[in-house]
Protein backbone atom coordinates (compact mmCIF):
# COMPACT_ATOMS: atom_id res chain seq x y z
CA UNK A 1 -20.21 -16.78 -6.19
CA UNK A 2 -17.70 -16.88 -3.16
CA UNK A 3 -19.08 -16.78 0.09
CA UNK A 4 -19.17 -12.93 1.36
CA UNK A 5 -18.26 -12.02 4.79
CA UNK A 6 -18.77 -8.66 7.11
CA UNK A 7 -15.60 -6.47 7.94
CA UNK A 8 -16.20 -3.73 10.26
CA UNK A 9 -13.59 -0.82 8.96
CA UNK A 10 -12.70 2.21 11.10
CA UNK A 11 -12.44 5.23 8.96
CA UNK A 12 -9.88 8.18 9.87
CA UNK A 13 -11.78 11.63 8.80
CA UNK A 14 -9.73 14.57 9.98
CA UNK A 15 -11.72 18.16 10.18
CA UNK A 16 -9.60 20.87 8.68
CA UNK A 17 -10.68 24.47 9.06
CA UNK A 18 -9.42 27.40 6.77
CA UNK A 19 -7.89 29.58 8.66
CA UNK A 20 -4.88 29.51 11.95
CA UNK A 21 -4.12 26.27 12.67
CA UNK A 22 -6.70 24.67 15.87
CA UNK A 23 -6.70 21.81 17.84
CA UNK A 24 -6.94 18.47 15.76
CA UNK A 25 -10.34 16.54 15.60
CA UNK A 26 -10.62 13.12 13.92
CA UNK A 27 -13.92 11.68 13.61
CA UNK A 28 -13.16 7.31 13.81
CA UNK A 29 -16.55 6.08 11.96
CA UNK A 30 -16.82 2.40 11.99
CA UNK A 31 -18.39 0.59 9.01
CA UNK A 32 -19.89 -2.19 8.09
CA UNK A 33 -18.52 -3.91 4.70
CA UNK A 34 -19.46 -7.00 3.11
CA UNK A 35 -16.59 -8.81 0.57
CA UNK A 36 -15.67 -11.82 -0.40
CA UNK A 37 -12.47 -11.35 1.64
CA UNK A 38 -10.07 -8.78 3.42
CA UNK A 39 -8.26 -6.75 0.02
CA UNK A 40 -11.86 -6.40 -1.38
CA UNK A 41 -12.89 -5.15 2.08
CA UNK A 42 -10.23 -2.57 2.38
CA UNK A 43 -11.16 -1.40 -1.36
CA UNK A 44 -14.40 -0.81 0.04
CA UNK A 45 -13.39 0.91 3.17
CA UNK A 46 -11.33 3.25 1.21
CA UNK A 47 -14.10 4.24 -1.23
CA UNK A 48 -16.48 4.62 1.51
CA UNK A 49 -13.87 7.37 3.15
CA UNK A 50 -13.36 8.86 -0.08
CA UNK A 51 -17.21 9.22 -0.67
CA UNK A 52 -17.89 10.33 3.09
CA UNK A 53 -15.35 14.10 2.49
CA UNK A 54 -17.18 17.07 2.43
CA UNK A 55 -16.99 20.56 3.20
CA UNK A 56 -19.24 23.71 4.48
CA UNK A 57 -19.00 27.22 5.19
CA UNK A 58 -19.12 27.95 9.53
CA UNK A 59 -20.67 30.47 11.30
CA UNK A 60 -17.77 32.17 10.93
CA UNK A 61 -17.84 31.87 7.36
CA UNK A 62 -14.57 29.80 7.22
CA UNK A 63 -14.53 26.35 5.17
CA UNK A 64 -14.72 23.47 7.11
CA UNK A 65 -13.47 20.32 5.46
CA UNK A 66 -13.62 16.67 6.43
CA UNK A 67 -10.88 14.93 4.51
CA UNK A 68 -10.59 10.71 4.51
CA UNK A 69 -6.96 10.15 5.92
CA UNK A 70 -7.25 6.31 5.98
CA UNK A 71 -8.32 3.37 8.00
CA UNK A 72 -7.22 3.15 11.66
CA UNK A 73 -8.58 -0.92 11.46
CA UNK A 74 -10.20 -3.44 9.41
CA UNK A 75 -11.76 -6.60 10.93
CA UNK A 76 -14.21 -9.59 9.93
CA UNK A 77 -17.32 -9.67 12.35
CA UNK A 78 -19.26 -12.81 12.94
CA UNK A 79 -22.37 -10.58 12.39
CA UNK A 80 -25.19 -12.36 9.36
CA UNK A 81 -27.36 -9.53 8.60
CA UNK A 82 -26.04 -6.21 8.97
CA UNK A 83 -26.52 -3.79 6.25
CA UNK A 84 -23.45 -2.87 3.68
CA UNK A 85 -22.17 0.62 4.44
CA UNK A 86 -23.86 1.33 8.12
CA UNK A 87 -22.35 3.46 10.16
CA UNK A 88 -22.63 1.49 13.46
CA UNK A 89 -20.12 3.95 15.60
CA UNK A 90 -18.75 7.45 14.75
CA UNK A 91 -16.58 9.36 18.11
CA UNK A 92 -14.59 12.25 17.40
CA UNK A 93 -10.97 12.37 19.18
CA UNK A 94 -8.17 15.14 18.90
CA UNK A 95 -4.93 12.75 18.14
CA UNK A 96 -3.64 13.86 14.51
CA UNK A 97 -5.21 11.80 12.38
CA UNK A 98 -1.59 10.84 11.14
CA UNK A 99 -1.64 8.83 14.76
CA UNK A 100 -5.03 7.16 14.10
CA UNK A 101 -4.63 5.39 10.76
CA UNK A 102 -3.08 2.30 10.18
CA UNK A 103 -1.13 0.82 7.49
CA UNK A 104 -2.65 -2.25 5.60
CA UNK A 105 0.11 -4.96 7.14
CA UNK A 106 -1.17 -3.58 10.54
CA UNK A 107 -5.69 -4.19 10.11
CA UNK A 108 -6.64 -7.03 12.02
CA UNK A 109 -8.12 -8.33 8.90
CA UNK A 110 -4.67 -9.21 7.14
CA UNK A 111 -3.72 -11.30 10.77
CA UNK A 112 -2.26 -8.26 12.62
């Protein structure tokens, strides 16, 4: 078995609400991923984004929906024992989160 290393991946979730259109809000949740190297750790990213969209009625009785827009990074950590799939940061910004991700040739994992 190839050695397996730790990424940390920043995923883009962008909060859309039914209704008029409101302010943007992102939430940027950085992730721990082990693989065996940087395309398996973006595969991993992305199904972790996929998994983490959900939605919810308000108060107001309008859906709320998070929707997985990307990754704004993807880098190895020197880290041993962190656990697969932790969320270790999460901050919500108000940049479109067309601004926030980043395409593959630009993660620091792939030698931005």
């Amino acid at each position: 078995m190839q050695n397996q290393a730790w990424y940390i991946a920043i995923l883009v979730l962008e909060c859309d609400v039914e209704g008029p259109p409101a302010e943007p809000l992102v939430d940027l949740q950085l992730r721990l991923v082990r693989a065996c190297d940087p395309a398996n750790a973006l595969r991993s990213a992305e199904a972790m984004g996929l998994d983490s969209q959900h939605a919810y009625l308000n108060a107001e009785g309008e859906e709320v929906r998070w929707v997985f827009r990307g990754l704004h990074d993807l880098r190895a950590t020197d880290d041993p024992e962190p656990v697969h799939g932790a969320e270790v940061y999460s901050r919500f910004d108000s940049q479109p989160a067309t601004d926030l991700v980043t395409s593959r040739a630009q993660l620091s994992a792939f030698g931005r």
